[in-house]
Protein backbone atom coordinates (compact mmCIF):
# COMPACT_ATOMS: atom_id res chain seq x y z
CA UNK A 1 265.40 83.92 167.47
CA UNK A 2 263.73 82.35 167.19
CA UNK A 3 264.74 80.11 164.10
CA UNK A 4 263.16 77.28 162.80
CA UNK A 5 264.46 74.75 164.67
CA UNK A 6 262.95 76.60 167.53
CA UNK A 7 259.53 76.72 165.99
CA UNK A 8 259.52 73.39 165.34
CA UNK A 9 260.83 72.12 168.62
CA UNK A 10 257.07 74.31 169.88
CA UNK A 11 255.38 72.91 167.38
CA UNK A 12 256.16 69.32 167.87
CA UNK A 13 255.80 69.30 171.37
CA UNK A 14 252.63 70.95 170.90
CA UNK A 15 250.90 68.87 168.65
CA UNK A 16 251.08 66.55 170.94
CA UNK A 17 249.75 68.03 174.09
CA UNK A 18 247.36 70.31 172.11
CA UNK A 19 245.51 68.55 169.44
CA UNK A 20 241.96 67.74 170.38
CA UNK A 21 241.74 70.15 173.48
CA UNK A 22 239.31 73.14 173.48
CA UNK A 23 239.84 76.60 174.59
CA UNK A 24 237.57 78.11 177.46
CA UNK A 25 238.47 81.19 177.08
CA UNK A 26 240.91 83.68 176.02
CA UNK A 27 242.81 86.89 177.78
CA UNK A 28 245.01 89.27 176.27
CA UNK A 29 247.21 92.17 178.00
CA UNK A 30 248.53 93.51 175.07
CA UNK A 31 247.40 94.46 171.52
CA UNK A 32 250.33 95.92 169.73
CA UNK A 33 251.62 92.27 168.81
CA UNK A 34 248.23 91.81 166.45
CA UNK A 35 248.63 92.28 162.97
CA UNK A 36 244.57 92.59 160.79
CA UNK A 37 242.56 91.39 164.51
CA UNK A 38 241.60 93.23 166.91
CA UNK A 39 241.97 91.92 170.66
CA UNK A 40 238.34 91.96 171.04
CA UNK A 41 237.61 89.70 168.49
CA UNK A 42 240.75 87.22 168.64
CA UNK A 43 239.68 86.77 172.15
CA UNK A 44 236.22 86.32 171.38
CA UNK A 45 236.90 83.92 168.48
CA UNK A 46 239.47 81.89 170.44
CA UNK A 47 236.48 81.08 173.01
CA UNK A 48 235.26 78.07 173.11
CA UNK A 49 237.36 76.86 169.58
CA UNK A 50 238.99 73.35 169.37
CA UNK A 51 242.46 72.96 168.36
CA UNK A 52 242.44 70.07 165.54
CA UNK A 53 246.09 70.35 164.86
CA UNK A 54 249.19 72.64 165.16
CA UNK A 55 252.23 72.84 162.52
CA UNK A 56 255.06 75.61 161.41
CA UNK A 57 255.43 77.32 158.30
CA UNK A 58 259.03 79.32 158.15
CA UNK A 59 258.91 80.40 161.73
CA UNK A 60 255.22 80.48 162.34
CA UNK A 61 253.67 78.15 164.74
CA UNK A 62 250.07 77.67 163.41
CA UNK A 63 247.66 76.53 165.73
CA UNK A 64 244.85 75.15 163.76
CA UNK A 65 241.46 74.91 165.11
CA UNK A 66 237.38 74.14 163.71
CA UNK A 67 237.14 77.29 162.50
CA UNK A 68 240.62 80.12 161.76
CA UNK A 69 244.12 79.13 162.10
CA UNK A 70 246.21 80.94 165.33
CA UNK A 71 249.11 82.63 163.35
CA UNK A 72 252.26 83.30 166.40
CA UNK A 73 255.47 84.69 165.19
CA UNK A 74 257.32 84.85 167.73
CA UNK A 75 260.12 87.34 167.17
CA UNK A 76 263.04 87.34 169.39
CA UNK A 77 261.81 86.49 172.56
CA UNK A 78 258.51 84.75 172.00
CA UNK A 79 257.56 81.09 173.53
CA UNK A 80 254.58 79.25 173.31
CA UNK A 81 254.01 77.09 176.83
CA UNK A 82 252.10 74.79 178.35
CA UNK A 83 251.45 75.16 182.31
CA UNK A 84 249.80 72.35 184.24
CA UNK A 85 249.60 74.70 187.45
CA UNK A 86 248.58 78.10 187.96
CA UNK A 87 251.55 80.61 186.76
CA UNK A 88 253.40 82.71 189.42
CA UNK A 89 253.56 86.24 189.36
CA UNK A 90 257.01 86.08 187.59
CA UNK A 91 255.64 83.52 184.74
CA UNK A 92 252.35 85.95 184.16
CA UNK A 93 254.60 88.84 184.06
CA UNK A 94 255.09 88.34 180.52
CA UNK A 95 252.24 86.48 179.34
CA UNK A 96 250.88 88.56 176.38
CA UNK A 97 248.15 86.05 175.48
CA UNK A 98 246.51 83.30 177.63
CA UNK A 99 244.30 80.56 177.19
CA UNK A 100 242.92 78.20 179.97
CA UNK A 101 242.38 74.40 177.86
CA UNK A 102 239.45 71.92 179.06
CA UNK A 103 242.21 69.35 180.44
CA UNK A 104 242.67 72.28 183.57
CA UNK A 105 246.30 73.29 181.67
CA UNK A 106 246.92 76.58 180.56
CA UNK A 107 248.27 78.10 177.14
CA UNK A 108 250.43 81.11 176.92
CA UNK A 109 252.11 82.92 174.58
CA UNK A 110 255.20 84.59 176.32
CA UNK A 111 256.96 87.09 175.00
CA UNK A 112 258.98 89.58 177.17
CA UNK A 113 259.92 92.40 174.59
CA UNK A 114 256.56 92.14 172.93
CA UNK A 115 257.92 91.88 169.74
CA UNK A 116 256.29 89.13 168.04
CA UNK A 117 253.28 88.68 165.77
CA UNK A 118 249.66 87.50 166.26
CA UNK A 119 246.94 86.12 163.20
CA UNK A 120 243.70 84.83 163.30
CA UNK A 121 243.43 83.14 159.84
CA UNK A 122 241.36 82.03 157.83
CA UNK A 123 242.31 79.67 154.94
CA UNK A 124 242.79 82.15 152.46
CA UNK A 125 244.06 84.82 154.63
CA UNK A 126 246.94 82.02 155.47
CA UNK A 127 247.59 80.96 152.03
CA UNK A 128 247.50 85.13 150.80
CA UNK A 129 250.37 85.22 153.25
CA UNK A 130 252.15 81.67 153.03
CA UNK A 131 252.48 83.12 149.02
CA UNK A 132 255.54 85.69 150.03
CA UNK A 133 257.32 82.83 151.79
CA UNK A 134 260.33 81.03 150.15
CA UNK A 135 260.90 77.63 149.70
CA UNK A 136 261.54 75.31 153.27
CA UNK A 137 265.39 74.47 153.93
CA UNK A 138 264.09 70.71 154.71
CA UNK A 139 261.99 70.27 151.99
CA UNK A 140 262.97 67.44 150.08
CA UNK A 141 261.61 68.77 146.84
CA UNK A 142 263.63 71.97 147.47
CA UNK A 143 266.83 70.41 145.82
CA UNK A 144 270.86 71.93 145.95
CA UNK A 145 270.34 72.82 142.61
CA UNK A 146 267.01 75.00 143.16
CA UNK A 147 268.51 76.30 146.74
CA UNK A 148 271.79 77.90 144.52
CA UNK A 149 269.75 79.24 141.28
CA UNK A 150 267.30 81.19 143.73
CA UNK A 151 270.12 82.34 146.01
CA UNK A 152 272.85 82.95 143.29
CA UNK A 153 270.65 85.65 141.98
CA UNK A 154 271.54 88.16 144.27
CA UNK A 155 273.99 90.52 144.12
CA UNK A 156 273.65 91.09 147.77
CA UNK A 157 275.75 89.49 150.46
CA UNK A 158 275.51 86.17 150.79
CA UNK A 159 274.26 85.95 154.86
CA UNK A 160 271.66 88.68 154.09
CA UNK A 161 270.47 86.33 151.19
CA UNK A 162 270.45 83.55 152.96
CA UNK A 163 268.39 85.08 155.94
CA UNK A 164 265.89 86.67 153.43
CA UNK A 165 262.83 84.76 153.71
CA UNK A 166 261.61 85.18 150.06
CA UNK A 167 264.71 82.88 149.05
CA UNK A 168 264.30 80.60 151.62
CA UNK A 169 262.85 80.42 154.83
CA UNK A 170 263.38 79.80 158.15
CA UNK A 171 267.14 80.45 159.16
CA UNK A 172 268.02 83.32 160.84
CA UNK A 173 271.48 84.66 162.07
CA UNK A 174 272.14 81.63 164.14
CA UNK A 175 272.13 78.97 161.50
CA UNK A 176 273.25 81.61 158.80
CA UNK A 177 276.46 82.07 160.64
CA UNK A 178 276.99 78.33 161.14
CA UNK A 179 276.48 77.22 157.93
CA UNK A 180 278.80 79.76 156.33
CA UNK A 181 281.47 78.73 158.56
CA UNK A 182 280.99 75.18 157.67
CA UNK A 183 280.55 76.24 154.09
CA UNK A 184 283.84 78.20 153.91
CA UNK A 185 281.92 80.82 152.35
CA UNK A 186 282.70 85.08 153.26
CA UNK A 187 279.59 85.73 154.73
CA UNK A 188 279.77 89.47 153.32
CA UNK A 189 280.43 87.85 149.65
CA UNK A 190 277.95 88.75 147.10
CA UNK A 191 276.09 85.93 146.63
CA UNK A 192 276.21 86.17 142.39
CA UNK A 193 280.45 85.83 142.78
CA UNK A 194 279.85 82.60 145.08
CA UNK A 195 280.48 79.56 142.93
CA UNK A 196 278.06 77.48 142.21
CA UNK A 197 279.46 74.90 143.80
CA UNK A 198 279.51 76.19 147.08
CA UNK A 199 276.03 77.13 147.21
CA UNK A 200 275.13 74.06 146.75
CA UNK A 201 277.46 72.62 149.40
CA UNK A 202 275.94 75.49 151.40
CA UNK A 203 272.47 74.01 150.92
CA UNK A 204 273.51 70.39 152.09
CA UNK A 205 275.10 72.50 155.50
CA UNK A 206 272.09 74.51 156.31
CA UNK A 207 269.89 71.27 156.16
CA UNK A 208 272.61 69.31 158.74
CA UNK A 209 272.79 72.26 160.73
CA UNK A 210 268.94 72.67 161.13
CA UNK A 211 268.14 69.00 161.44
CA UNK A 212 270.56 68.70 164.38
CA UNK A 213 269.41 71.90 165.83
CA UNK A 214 265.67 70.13 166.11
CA UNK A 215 267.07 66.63 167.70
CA UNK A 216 268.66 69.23 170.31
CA UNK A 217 265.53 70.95 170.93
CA UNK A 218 266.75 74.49 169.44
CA UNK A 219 269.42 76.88 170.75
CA UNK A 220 268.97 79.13 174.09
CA UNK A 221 270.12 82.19 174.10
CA UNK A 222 268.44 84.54 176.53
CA UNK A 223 264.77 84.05 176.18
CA UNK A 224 264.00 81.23 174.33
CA UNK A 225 262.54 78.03 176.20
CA UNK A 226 260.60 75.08 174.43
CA UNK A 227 256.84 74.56 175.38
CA UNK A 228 257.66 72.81 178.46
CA UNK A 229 259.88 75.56 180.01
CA UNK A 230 262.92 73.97 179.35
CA UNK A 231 265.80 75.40 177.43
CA UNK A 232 267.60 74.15 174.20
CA UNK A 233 270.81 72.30 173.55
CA UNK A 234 272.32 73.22 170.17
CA UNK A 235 274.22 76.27 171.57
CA UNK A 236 277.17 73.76 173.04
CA UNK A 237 277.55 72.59 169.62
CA UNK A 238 278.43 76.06 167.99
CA UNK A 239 281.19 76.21 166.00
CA UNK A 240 281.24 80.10 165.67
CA UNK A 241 277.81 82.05 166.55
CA UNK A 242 278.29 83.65 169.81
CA UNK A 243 282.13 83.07 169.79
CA UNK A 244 283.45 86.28 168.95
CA UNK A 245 287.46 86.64 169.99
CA UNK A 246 287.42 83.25 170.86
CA UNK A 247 289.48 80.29 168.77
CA UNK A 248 288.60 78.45 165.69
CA UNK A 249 287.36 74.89 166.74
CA UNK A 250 288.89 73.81 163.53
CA UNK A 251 292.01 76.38 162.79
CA UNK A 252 292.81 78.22 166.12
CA UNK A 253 292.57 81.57 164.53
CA UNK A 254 290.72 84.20 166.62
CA UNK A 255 287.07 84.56 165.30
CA UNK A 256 286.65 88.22 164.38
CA UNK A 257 283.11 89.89 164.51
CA UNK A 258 281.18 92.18 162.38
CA UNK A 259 277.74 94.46 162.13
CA UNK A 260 278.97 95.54 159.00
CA UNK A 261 276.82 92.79 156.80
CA UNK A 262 273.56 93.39 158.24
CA UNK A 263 273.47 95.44 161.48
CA UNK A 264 273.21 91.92 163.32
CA UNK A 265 276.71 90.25 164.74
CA UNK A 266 278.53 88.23 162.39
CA UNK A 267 281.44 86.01 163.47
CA UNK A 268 283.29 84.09 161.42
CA UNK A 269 286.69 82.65 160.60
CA UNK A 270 289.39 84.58 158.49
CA UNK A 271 291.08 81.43 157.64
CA UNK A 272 288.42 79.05 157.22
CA UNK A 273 286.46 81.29 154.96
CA UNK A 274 288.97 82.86 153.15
């Protein structure tokens, strides 16, 4: 986490509140989140920059300003926020980078394991990187048909395909796991012996699933909060993620779990996914 449903929850809410407000300066406590800037010179060229837009790509919230594009990844247990008043100790515990705005708010890129990514941009640096990303799960153009010829061509499992952001991007183990489940599909099934027919079924499932993760403002598990502070919704509306020993919603079988697939918890439904 988080997914895209997080991201775009951020970068929704952020657009709004940011677009048009300038930065007055910039602070940073730690470095080892930047990836081709140094802190010197992301908190130099932050200073002073307006912020003309912001929008996701994958799970990147770009923050677009007059000059380079703000690049956060934010991992596991990143969060972009907003704060109208002055943080407490607690809230600038983990504030990696902060940014005082001309309206008197405040924002801050939290992250509490420090595990995310920072980028200052420029257009081609962006587009040199937007190149390795897959296609978007919500993507209109991005048909069934194109979503099961790109994944299909594995011959690795189907979950680690579908979280492999050079097929497509954006979903994570979350949304993965849900889908699947909805999909009827053996999450440790190569995904070359999945019929075609499923995978496109599959594609129509991870599209619901993401689109009604966004109306519920993302799922909170630990550390993830939206850009007002507030947590998400979507995790009272998981079918199996999570639910490990616990029954089916649909069968009553015991969901079983697994780290066998891809070293990440994988819970699924022995009946309902054959």
């Amino acid at each position: 986490m988080p997914e895209l449903p997080e991201v775009e929850t951020l970068v929704r809410q952020l657009r709004v509140r940011l677009t048009g407000r300038t930065i007055l300066t910039a602070t940073l406590s730690h470095d080892n989140l930047l990836d081709g800037v140094s802190a010197t010179d992301l908190t130099h060229e932050l200073t002073g920059r307006t912020i003309t837009d912001v929008s996701r790509r994958a799970k990147h919230a770009l923050l677009h300003t007059d000059t380079n594009t703000l690049d956060v990844q934010p991992g596991m247990t990143g969060s972009l926020i907003v704060y109208d008043a002055p943080l407490t100790a607690d809230e600038a515990k983990y504030a990696v980078l902060r940014c005082p705005l001309d309206d008197g708010a405040e924002l801050v890129y939290r992250d509490v394991r420090r595990i995310g990514t920072i980028r200052w941009l420029d257009a081609a640096g962006w587009e040199a990187y937007a190149a390795r990303l897959g296609p978007e799960p919500l993507d209109p153009a991005f048909t069934a048909a194109d979503f099961a010829t790109r994944l299909g061509a594995s011959r690795a499992a189907i979950k680690k395909v579908l979280m492999d952001q050079k097929y497509v991007v954006g979903v994570g183990n979350i949304y993965a796991t849900e889908a699947l489940f909805f999909a009827g599909i053996d999450p440790s099934k190569p995904a070359h012996k999945v019929p075609r027919a499923q995978l496109e079924a599959l594609h129509g499932h991870v599209a619901r699933i993401l689109a009604q993760a966004i109306a519920a403002e993302g799922t909170s598990f630990r550390d993830y909060v939206t850009s007002t502070g507030a947590p998400g919704n979507f995790q009272m509306q998981l079918f199996v993620y999570g639910r490990e020993g616990e029954p089916c919603r649909v069968c009553g079988t015991t969901l079983a779990g697994t780290q066998e697939i891809d070293a990440r918890m994988t819970v699924f439904c022995w009946r309902c996914q054959k």
